[in-house]
PDB file of N, CA and C in Angstrom:
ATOM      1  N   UNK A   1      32.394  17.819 -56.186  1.00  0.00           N
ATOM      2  CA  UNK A   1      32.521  19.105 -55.516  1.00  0.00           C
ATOM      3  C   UNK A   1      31.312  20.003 -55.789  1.00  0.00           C
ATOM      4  N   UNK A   2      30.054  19.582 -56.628  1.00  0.00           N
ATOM      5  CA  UNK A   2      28.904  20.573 -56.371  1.00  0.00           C
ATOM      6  C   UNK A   2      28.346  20.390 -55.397  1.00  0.00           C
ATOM      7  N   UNK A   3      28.740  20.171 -54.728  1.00  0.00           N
ATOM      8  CA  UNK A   3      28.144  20.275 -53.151  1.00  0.00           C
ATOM      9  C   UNK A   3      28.308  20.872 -52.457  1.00  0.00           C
ATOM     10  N   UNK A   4      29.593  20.965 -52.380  1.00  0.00           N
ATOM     11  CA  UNK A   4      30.904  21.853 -51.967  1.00  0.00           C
ATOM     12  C   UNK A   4      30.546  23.516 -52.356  1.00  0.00           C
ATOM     13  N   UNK A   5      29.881  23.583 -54.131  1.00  0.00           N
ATOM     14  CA  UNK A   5      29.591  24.794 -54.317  1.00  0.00           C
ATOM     15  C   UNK A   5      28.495  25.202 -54.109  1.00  0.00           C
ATOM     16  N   UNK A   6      27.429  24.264 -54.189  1.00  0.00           N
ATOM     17  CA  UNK A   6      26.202  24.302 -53.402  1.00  0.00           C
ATOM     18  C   UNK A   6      26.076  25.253 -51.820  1.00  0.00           C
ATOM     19  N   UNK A   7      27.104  24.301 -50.825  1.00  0.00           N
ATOM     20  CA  UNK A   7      27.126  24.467 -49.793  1.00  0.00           C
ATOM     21  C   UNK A   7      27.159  26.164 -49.492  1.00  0.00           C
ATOM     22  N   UNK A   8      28.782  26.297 -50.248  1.00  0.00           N
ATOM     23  CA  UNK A   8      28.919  27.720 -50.325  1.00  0.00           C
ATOM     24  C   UNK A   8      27.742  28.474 -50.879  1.00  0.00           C
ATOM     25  N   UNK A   9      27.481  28.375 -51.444  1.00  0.00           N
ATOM     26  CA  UNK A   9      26.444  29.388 -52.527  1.00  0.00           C
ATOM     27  C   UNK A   9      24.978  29.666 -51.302  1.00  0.00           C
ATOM     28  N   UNK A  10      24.903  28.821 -50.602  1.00  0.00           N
ATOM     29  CA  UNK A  10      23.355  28.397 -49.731  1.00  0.00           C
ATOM     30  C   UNK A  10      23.983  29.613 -48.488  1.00  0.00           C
ATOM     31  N   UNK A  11      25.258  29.354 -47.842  1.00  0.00           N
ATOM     32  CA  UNK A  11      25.696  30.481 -46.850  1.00  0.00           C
ATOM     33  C   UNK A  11      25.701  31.279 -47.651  1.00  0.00           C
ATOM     34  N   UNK A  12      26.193  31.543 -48.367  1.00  0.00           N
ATOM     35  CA  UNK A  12      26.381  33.237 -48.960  1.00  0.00           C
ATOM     36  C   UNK A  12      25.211  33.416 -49.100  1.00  0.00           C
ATOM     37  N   UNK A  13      23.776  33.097 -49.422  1.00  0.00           N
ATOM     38  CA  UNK A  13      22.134  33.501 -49.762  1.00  0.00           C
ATOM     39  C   UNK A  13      22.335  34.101 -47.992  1.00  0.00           C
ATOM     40  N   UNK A  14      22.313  33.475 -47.283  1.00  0.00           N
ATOM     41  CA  UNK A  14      21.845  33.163 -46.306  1.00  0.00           C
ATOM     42  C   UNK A  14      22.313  34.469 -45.145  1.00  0.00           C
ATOM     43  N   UNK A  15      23.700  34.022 -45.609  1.00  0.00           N
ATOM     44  CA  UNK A  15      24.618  35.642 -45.080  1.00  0.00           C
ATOM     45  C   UNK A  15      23.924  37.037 -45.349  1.00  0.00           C
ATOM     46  N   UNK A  16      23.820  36.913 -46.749  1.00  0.00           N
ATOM     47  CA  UNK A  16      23.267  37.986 -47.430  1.00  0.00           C
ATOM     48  C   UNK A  16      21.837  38.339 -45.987  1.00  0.00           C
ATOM     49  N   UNK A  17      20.746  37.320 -45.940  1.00  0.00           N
ATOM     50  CA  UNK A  17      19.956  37.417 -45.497  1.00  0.00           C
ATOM     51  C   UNK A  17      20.051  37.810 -43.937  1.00  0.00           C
ATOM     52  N   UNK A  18      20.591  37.004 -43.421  1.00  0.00           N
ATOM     53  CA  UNK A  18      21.237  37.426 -42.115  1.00  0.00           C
ATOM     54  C   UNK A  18      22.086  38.988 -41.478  1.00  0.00           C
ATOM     55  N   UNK A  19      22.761  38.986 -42.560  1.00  0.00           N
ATOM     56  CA  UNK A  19      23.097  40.618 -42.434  1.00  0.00           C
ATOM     57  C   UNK A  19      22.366  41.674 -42.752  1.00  0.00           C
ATOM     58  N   UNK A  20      21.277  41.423 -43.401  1.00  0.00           N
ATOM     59  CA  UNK A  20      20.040  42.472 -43.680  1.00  0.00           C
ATOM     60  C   UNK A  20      19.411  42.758 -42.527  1.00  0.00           C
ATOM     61  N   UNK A  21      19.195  40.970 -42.227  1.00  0.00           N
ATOM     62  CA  UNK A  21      18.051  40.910 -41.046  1.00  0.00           C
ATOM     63  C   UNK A  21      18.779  41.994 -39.381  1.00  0.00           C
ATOM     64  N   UNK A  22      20.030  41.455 -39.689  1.00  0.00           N
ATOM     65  CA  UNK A  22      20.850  41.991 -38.243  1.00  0.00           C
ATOM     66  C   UNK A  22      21.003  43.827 -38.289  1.00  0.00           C
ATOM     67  N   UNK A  23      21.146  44.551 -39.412  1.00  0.00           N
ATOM     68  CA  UNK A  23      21.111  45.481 -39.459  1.00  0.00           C
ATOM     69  C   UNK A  23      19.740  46.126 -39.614  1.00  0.00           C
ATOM     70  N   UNK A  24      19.048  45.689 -39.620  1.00  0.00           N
ATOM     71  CA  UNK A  24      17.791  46.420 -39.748  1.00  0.00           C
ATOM     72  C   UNK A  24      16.856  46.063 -38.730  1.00  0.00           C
ATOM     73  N   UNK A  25      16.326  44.473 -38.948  1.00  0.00           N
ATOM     74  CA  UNK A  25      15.534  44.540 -37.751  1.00  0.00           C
ATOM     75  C   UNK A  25      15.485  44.073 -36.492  1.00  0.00           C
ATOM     76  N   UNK A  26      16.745  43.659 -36.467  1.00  0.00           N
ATOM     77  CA  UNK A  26      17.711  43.247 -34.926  1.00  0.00           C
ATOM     78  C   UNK A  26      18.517  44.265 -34.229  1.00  0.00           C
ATOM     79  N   UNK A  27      19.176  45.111 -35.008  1.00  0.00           N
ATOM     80  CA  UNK A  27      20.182  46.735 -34.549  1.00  0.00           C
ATOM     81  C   UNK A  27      19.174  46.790 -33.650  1.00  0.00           C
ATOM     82  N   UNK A  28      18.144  47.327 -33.282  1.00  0.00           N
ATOM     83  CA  UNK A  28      17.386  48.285 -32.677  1.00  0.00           C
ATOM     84  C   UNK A  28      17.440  47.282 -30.896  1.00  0.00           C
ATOM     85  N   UNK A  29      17.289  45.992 -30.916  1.00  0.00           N
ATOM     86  CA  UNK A  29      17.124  45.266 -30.247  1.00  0.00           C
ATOM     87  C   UNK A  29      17.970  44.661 -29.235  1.00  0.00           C
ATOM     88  N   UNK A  30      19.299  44.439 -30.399  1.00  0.00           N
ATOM     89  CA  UNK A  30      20.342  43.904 -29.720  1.00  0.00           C
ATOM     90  C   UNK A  30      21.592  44.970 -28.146  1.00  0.00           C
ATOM     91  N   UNK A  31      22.012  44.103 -27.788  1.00  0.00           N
ATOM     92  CA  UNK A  31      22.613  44.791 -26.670  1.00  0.00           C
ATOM     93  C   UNK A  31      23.820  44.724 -27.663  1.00  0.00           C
ATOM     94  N   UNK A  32      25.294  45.691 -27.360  1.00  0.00           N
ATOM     95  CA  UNK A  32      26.393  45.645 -27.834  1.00  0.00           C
ATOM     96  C   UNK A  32      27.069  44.438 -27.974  1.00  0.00           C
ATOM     97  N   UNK A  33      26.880  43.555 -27.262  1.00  0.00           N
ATOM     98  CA  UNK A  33      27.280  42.586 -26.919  1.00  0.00           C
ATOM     99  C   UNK A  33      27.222  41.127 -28.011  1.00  0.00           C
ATOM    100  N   UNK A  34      25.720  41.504 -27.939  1.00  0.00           N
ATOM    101  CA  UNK A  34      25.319  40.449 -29.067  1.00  0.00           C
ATOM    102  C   UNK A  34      24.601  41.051 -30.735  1.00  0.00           C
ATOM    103  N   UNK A  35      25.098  42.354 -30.783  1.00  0.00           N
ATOM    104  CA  UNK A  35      25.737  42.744 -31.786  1.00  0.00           C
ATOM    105  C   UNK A  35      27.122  42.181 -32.308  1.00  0.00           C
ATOM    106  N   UNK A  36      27.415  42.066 -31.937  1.00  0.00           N
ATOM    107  CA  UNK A  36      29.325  41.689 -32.144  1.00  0.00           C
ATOM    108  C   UNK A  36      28.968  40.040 -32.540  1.00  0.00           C
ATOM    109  N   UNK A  37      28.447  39.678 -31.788  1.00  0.00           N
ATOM    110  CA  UNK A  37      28.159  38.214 -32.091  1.00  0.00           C
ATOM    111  C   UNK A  37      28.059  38.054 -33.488  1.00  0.00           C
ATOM    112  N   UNK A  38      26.604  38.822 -33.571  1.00  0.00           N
ATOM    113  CA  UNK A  38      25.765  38.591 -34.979  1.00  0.00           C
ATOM    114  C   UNK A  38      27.322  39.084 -36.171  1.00  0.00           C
ATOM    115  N   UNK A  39      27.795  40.303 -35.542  1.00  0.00           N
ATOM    116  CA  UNK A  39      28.835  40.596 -36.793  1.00  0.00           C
ATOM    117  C   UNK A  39      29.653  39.343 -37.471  1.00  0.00           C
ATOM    118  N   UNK A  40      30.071  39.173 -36.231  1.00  0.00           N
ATOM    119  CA  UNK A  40      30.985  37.961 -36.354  1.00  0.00           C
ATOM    120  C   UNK A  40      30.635  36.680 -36.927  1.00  0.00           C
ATOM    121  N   UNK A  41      29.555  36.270 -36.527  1.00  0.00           N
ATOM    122  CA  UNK A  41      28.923  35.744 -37.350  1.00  0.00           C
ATOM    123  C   UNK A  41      28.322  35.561 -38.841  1.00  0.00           C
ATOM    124  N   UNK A  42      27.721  36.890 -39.307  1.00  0.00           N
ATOM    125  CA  UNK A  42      27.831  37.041 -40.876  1.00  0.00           C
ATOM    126  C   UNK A  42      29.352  37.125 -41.241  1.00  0.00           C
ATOM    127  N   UNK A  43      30.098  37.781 -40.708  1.00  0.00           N
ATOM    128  CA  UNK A  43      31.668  37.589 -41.420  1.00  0.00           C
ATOM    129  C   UNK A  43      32.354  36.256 -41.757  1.00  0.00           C
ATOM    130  N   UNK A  44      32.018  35.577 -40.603  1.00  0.00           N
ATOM    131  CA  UNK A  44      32.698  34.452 -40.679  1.00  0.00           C
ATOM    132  C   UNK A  44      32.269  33.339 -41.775  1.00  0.00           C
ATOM    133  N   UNK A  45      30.499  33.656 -41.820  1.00  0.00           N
ATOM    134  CA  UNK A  45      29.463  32.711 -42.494  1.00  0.00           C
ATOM    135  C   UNK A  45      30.248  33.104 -43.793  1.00  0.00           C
ATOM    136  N   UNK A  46      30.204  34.649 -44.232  1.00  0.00           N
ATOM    137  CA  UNK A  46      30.783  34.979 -45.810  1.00  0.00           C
ATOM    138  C   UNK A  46      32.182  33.960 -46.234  1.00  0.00           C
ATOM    139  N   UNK A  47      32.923  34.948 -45.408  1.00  0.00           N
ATOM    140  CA  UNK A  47      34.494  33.995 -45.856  1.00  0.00           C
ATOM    141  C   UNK A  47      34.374  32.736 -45.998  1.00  0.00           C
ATOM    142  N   UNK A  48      34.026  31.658 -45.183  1.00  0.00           N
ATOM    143  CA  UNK A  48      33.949  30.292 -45.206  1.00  0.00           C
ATOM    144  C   UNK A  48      33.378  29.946 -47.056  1.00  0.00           C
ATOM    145  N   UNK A  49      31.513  30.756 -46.582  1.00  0.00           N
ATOM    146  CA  UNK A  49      31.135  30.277 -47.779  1.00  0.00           C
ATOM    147  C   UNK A  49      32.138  30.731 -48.843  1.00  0.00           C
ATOM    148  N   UNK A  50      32.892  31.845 -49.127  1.00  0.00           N
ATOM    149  CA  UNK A  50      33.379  32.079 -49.800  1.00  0.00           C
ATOM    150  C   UNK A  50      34.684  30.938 -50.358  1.00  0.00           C
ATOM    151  N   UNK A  51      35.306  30.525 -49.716  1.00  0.00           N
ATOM    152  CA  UNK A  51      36.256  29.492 -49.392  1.00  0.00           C
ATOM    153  C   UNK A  51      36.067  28.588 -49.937  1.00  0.00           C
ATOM    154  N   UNK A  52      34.674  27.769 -49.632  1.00  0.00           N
ATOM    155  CA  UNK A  52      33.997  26.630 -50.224  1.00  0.00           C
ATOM    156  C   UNK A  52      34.125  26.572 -51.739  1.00  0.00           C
ATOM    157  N   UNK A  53      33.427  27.932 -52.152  1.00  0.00           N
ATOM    158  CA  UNK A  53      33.314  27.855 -53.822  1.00  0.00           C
ATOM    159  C   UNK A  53      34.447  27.592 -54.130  1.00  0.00           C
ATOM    160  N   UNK A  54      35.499  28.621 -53.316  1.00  0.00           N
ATOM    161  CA  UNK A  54      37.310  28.655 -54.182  1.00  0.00           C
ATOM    162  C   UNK A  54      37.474  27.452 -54.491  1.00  0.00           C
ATOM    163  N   UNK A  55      37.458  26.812 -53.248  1.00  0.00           N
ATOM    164  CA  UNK A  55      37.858  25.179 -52.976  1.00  0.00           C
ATOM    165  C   UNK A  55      37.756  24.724 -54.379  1.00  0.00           C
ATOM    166  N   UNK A  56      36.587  24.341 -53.889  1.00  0.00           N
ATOM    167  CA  UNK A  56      35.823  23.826 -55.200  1.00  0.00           C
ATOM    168  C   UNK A  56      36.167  24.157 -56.766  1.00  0.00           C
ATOM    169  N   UNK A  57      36.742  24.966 -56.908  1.00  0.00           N
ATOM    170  CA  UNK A  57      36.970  25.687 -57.904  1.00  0.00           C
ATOM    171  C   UNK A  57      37.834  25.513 -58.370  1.00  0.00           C
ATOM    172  N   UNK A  58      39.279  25.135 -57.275  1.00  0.00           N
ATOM    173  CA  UNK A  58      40.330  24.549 -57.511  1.00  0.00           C
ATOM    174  C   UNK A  58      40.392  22.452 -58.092  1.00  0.00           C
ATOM    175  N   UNK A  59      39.391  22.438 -58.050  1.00  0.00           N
ATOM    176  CA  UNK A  59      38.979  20.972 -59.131  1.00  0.00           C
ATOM    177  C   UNK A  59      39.682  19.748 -58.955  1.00  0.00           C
ATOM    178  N   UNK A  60      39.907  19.876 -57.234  1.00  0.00           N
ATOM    179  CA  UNK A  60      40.450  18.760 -56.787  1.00  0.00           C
ATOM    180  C   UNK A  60      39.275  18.159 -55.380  1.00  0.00           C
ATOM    181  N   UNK A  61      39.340  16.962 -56.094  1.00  0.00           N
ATOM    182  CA  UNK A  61      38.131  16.406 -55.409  1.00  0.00           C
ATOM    183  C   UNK A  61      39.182  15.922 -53.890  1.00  0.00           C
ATOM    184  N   UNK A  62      40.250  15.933 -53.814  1.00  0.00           N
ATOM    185  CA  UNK A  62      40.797  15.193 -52.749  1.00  0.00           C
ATOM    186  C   UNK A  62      40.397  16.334 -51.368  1.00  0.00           C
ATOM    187  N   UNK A  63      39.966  17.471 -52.006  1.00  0.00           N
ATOM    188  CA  UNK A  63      39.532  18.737 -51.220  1.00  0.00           C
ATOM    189  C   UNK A  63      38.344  18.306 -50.393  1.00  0.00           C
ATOM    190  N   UNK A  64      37.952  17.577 -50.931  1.00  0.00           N
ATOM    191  CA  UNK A  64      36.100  17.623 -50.751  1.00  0.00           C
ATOM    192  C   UNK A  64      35.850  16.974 -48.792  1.00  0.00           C
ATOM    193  N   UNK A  65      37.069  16.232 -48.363  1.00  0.00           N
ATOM    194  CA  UNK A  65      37.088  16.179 -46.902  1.00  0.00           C
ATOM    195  C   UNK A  65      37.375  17.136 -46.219  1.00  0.00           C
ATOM    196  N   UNK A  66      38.351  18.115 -46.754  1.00  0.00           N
ATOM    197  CA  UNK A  66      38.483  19.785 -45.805  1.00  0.00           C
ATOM    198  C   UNK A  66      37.159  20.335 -45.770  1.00  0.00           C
ATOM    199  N   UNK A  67      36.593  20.582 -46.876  1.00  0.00           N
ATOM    200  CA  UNK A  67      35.452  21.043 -47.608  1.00  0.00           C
ATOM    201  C   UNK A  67      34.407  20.840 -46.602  1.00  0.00           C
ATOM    202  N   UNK A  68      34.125  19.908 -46.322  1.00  0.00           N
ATOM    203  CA  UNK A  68      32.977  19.042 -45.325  1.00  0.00           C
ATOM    204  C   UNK A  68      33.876  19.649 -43.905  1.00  0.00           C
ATOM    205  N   UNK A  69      34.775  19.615 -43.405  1.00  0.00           N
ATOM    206  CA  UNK A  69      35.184  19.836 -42.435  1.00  0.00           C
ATOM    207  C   UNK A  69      34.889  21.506 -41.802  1.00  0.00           C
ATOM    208  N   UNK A  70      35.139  22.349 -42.989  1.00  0.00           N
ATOM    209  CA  UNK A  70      34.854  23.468 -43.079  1.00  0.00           C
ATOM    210  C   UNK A  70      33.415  23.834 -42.915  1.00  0.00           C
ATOM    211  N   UNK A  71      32.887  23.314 -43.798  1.00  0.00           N
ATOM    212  CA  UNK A  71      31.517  23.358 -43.337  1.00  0.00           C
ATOM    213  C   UNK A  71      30.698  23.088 -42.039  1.00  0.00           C
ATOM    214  N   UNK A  72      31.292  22.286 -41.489  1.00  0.00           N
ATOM    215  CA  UNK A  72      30.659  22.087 -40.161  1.00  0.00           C
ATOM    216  C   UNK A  72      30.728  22.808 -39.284  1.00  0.00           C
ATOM    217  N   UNK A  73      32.315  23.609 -39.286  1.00  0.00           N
ATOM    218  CA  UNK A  73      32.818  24.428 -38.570  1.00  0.00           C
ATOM    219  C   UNK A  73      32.209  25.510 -38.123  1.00  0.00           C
ATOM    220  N   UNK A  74      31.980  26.202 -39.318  1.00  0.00           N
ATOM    221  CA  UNK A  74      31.074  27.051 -39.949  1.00  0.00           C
ATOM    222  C   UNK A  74      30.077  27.220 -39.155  1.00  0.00           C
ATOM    223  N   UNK A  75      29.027  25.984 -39.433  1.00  0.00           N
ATOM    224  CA  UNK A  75      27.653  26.010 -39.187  1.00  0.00           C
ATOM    225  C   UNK A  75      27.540  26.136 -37.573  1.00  0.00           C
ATOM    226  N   UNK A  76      28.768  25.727 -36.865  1.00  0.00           N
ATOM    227  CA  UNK A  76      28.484  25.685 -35.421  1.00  0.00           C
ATOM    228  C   UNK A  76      29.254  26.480 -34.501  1.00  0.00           C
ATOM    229  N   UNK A  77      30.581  27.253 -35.613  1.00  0.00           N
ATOM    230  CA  UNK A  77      30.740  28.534 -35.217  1.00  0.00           C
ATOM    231  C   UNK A  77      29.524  29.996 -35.253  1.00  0.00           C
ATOM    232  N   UNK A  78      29.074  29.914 -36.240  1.00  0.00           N
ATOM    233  CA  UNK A  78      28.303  30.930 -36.533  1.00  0.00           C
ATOM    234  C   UNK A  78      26.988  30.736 -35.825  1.00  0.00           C
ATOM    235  N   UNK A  79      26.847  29.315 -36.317  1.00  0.00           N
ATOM    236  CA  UNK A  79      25.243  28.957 -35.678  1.00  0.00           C
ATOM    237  C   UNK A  79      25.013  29.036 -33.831  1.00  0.00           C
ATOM    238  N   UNK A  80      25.885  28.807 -33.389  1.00  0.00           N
ATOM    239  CA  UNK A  80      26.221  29.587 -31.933  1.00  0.00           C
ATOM    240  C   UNK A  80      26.055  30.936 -31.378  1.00  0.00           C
ATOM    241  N   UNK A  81      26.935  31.629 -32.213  1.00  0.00           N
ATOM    242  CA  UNK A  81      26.849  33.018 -32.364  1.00  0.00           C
ATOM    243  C   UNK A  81      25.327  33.513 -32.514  1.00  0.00           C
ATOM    244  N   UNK A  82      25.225  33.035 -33.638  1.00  0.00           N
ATOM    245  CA  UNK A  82      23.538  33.694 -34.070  1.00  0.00           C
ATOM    246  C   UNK A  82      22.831  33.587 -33.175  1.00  0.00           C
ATOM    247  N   UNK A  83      22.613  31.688 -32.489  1.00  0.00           N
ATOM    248  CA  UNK A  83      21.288  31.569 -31.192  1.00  0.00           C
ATOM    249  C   UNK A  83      21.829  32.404 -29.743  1.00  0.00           C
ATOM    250  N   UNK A  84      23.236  32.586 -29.600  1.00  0.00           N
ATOM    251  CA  UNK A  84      23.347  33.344 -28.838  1.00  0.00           C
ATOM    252  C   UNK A  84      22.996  35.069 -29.158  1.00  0.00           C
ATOM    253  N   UNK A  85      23.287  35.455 -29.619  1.00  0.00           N
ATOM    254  CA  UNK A  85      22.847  36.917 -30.124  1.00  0.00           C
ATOM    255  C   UNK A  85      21.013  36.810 -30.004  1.00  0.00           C
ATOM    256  N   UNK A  86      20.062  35.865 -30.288  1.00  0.00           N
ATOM    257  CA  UNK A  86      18.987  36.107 -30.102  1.00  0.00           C
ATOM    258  C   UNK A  86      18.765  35.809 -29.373  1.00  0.00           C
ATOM    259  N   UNK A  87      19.629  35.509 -27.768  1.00  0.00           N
ATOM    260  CA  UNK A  87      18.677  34.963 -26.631  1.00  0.00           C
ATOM    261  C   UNK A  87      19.170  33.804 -25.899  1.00  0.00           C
ATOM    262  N   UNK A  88      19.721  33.068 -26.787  1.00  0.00           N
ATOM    263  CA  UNK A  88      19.781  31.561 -26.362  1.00  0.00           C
ATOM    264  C   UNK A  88      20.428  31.745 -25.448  1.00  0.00           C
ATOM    265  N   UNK A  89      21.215  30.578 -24.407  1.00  0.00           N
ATOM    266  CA  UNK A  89      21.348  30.330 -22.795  1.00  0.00           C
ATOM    267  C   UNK A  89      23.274  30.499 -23.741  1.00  0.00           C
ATOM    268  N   UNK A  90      23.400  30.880 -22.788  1.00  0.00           N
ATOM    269  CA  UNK A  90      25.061  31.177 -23.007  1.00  0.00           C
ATOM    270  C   UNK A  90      25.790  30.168 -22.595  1.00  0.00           C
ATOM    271  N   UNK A  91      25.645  29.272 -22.452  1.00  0.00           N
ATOM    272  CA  UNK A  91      26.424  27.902 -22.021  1.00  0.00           C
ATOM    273  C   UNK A  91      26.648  27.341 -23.874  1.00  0.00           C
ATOM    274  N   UNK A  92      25.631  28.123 -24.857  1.00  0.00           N
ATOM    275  CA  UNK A  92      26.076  27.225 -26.088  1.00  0.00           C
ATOM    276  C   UNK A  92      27.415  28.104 -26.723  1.00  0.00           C
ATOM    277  N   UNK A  93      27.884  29.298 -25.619  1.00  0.00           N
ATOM    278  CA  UNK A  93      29.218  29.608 -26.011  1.00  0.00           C
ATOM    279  C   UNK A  93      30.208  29.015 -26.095  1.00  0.00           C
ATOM    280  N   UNK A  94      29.633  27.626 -25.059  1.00  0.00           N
ATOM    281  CA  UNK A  94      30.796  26.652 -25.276  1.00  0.00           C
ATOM    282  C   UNK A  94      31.309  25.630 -26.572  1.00  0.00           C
ATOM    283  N   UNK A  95      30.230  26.068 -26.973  1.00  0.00           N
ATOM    284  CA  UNK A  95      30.340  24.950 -28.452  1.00  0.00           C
ATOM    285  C   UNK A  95      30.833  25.991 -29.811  1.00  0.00           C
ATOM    286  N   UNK A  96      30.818  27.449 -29.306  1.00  0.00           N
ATOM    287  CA  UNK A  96      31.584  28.030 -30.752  1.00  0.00           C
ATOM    288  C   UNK A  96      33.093  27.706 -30.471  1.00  0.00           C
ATOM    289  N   UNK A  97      34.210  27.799 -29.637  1.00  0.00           N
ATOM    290  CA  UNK A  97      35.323  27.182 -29.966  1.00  0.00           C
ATOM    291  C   UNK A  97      35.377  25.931 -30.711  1.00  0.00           C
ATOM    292  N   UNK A  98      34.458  24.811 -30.486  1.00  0.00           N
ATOM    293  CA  UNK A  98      34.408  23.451 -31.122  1.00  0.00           C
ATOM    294  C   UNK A  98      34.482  24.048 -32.518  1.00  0.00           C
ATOM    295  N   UNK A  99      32.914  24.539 -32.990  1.00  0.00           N
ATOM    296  CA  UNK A  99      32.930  25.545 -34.530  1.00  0.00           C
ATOM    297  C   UNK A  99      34.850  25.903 -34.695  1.00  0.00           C
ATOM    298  N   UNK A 100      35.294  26.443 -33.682  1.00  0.00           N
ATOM    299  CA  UNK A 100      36.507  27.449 -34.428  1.00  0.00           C
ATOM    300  C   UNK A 100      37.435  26.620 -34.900  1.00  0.00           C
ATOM    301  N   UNK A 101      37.854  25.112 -33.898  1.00  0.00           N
ATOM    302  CA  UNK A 101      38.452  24.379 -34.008  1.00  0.00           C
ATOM    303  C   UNK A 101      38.676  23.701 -35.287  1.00  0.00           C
ATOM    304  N   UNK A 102      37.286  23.429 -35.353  1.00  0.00           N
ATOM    305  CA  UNK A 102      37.073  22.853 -36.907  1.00  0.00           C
ATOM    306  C   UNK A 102      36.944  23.338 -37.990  1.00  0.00           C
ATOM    307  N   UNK A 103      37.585  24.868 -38.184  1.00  0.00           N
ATOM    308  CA  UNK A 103      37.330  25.611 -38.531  1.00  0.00           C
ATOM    309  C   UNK A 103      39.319  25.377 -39.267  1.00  0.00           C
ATOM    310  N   UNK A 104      39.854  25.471 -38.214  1.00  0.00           N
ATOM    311  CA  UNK A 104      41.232  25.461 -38.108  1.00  0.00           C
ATOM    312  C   UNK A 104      41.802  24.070 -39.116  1.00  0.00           C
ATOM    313  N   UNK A 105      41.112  23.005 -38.447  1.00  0.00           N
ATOM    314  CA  UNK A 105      41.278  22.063 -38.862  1.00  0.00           C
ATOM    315  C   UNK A 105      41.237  21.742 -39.846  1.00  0.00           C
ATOM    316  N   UNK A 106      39.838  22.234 -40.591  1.00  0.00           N
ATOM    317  CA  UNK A 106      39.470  22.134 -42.600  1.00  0.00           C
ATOM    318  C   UNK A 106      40.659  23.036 -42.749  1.00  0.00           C
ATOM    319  N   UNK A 107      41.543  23.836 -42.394  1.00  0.00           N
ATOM    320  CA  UNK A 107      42.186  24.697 -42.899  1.00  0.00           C
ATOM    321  C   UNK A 107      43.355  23.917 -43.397  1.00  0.00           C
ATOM    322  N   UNK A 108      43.733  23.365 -42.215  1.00  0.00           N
ATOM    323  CA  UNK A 108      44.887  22.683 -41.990  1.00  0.00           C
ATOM    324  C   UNK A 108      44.475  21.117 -42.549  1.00  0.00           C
ATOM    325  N   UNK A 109      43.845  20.599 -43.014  1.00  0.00           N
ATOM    326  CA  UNK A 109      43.719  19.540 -43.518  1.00  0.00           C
ATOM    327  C   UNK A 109      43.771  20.415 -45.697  1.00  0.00           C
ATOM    328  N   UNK A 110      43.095  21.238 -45.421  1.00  0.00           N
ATOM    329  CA  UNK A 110      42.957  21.874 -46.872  1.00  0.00           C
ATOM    330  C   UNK A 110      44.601  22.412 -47.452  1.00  0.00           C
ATOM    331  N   UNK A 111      45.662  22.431 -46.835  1.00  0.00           N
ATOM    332  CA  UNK A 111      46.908  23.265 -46.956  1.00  0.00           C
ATOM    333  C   UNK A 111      47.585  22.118 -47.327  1.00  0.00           C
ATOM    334  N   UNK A 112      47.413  20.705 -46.410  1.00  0.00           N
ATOM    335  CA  UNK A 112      48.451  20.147 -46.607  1.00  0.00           C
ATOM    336  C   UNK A 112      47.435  18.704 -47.316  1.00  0.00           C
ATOM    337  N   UNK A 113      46.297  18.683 -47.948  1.00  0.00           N
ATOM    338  CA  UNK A 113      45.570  18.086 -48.944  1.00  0.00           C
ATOM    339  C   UNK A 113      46.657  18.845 -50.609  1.00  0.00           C
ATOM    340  N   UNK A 114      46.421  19.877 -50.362  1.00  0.00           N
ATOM    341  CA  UNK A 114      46.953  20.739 -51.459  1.00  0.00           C
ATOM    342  C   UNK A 114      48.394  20.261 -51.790  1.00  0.00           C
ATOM    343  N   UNK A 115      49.416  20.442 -50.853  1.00  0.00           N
ATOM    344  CA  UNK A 115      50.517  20.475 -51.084  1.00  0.00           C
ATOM    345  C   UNK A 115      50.595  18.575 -51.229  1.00  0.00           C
ATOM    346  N   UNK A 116      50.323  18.101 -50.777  1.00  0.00           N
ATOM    347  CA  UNK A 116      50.271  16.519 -51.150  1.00  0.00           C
ATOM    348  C   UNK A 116      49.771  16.058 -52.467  1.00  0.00           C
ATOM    349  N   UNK A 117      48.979  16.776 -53.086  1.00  0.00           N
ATOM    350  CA  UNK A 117      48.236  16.492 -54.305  1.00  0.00           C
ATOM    351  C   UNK A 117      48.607  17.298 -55.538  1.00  0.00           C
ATOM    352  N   UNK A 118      50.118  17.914 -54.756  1.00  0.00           N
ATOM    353  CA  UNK A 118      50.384  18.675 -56.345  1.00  0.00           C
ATOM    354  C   UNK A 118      51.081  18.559 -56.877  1.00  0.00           C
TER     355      UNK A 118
END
């Protein structure tokens, strides 16, 4: 599972960075629209990463497939969001539900990993 805390620890830098960047030198730029994006995006990036460490923390390696699941989620919920907020072609809106899905899924694989393993 240091990977797992790795993982987390690398979004949370990253969040950190991203929400600096979005409030300062993106605010001025962005339309309302893809403001909200970017929000949503650092929020979502935090919690997850945040999640990861817990996971992890909880010292069950049988976690470590939600874990990965979560992560992906993540990266292509948010990572959507973000290239959309700077521009990108809005057809990759179609791929943040996929992100949310799998998002759902590490959840729901992480709830009942738990309750099976205790």
């Amino acid at each position: 599972m240091r990977a797992t805390v790795l993982a987390g620890m690398v979004l949370m830098f990253f969040g950190v960075a991203f929400g600096a960047f979005g409030a300062h030198a993106l605010a001025p730029q962005l339309s309302p629209q893809q403001a909200g994006w970017w929000h949503t995006a650092v929020q979502y990036q935090f919690w997850h990463a945040a999640a990861l460490i817990a996971l992890a923390g909880l010292g069950r390696p049988q976690l470590a497939q939600a874990a990965g699941v979560l992560l992906i989620g993540t990266l292509l919920f948010c990572g959507t969001l973000y290239a959309m907020a700077l521009g990108a072609p809005l057809w990759l809106g179609m791929v943040t539900p996929v992100g949310g899905t799998l998002l759902l899924i590490g959840w729901a694989l992480a709830i009942w990993t738990y309750l099976r393993c205790r």
